[in-house]
C-alpha atoms as a PDB file:
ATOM      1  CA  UNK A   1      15.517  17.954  12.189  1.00  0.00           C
ATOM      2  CA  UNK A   2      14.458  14.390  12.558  1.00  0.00           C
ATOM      3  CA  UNK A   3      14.520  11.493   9.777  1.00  0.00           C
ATOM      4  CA  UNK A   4      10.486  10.460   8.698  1.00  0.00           C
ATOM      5  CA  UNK A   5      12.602   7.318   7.949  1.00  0.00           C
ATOM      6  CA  UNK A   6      14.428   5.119  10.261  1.00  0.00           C
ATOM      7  CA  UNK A   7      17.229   3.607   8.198  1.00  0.00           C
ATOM      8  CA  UNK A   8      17.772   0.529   9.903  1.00  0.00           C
ATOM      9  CA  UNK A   9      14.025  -0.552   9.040  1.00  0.00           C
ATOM     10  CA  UNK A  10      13.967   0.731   5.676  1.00  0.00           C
ATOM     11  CA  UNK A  11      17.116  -1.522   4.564  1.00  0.00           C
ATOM     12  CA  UNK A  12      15.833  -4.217   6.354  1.00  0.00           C
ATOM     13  CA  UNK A  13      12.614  -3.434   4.355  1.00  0.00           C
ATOM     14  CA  UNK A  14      14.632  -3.678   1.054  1.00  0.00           C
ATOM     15  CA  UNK A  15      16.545  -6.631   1.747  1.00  0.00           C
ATOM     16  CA  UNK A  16      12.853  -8.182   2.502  1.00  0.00           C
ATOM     17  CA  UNK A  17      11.519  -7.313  -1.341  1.00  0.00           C
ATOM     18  CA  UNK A  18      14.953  -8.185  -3.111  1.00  0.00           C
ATOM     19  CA  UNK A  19      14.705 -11.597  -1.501  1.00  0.00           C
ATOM     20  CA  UNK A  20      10.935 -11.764  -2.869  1.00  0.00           C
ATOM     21  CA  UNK A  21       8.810 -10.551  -0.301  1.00  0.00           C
ATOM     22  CA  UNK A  22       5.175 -10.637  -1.349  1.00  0.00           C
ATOM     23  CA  UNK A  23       1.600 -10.400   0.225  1.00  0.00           C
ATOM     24  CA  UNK A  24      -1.316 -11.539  -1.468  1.00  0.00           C
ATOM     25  CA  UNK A  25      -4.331 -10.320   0.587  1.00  0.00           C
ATOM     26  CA  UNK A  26      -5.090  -6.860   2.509  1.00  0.00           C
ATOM     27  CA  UNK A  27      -5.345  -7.242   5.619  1.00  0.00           C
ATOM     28  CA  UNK A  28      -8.746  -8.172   7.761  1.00  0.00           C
ATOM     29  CA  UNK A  29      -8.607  -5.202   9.965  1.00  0.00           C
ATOM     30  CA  UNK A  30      -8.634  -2.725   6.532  1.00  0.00           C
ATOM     31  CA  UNK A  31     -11.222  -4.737   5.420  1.00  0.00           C
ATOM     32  CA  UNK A  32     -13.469  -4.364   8.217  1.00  0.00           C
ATOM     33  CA  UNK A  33     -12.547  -0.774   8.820  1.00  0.00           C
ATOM     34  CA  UNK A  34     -13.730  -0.001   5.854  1.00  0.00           C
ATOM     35  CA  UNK A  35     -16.802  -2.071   6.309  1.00  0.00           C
ATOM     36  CA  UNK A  36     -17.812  -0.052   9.460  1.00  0.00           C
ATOM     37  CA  UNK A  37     -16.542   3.218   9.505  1.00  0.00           C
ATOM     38  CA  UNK A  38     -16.585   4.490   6.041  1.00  0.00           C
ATOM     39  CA  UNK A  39     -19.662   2.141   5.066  1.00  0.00           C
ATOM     40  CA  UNK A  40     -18.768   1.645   1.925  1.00  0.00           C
ATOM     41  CA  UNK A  41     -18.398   5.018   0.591  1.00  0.00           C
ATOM     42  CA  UNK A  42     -15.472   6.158  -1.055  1.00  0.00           C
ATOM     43  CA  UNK A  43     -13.224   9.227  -0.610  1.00  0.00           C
ATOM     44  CA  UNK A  44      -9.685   9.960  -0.930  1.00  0.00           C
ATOM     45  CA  UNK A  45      -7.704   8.214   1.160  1.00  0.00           C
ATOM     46  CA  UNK A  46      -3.254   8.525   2.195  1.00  0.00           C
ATOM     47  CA  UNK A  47      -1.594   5.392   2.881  1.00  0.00           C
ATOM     48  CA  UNK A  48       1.913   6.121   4.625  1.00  0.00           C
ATOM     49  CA  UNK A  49       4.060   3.036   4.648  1.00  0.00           C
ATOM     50  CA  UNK A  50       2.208   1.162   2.019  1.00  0.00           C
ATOM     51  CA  UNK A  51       4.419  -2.011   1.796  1.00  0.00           C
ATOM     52  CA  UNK A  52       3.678  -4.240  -1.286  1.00  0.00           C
ATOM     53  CA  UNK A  53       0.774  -2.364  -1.795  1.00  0.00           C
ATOM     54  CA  UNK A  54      -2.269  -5.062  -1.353  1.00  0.00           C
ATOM     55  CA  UNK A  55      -3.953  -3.004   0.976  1.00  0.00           C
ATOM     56  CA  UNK A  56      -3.672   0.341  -1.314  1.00  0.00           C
ATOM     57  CA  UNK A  57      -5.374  -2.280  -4.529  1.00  0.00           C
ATOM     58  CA  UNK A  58      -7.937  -3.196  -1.903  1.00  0.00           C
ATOM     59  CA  UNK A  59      -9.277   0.437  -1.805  1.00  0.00           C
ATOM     60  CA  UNK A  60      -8.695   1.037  -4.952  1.00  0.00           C
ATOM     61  CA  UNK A  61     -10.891  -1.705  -6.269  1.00  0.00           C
ATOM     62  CA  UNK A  62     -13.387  -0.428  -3.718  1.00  0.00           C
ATOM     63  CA  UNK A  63     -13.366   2.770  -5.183  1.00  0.00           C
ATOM     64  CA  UNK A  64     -11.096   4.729  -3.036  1.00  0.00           C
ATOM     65  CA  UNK A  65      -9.430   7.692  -4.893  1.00  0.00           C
ATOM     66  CA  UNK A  66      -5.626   6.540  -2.995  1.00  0.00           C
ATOM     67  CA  UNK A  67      -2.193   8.237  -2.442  1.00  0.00           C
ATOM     68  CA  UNK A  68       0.302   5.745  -1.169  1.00  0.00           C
ATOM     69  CA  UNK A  69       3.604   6.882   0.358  1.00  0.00           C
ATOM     70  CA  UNK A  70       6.738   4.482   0.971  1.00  0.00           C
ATOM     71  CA  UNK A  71      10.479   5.367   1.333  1.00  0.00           C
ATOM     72  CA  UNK A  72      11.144   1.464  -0.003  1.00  0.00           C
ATOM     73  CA  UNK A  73      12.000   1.180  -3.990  1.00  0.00           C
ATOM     74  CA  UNK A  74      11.351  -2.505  -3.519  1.00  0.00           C
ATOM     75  CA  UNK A  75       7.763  -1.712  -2.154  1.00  0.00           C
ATOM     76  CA  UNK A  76       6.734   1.129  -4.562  1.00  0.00           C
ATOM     77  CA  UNK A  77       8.057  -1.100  -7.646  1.00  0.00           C
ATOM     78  CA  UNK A  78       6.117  -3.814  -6.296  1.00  0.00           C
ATOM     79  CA  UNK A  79       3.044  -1.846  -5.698  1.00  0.00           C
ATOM     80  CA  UNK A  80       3.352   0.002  -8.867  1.00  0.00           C
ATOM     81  CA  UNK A  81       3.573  -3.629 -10.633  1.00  0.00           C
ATOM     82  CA  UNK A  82       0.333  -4.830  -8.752  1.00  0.00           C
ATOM     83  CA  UNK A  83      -1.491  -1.712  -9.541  1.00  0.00           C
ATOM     84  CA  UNK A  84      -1.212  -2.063 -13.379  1.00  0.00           C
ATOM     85  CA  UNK A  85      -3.312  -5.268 -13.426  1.00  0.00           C
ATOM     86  CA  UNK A  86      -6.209  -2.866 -12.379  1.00  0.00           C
ATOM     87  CA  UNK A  87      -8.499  -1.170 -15.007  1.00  0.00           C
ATOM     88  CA  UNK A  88      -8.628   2.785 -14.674  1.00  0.00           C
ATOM     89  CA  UNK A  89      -6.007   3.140 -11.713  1.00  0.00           C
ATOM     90  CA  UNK A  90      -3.155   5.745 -12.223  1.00  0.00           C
ATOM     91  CA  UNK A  91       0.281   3.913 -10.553  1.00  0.00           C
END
């Protein structure tokens, strides 16, 4: 069986959020996707690879009921620590 995870990336990955990696805004394609193809009505949605987790608190502010999956502990902490600021979301 195959690795889901391709080491070299994922420690590059965590040497990125040790050294303070950070993202502030989701990103424009999400936002229009959303726009368009779900019109504004929210589900439940998976987000594999979620990074630092701006584009998983974008659909969560937009209602989206979200499970985010990432094999980085430097992304899920920073996630995790983004997703506290907002009301009524489960980290």
């Amino acid at each position: 069986m195959t690795n889901l995870v391709d080491e070299v990336v994922r420690k590059r990955w965590e040497k990125e959020y040790s050294e303070g990696s950070e993202k502030d805004y989701p990103n424009i394609e999400l936002v229009r996707l959303q726009k368009w193809f779900f019109n504004d009505k929210p589900g439940k949605l998976i987000e594999y690879g979620f990074g630092s987790g701006v584009n998983t608190m974008h659909m969560a502010k937009c209602g989206y009921e979200i499970y985010g999956l990432d094999a980085t502990y430097g992304a899920i902490k920073s996630a995790n620590k983004k997703l506290k600021t907002i009301k009524n979301i489960d980290s």
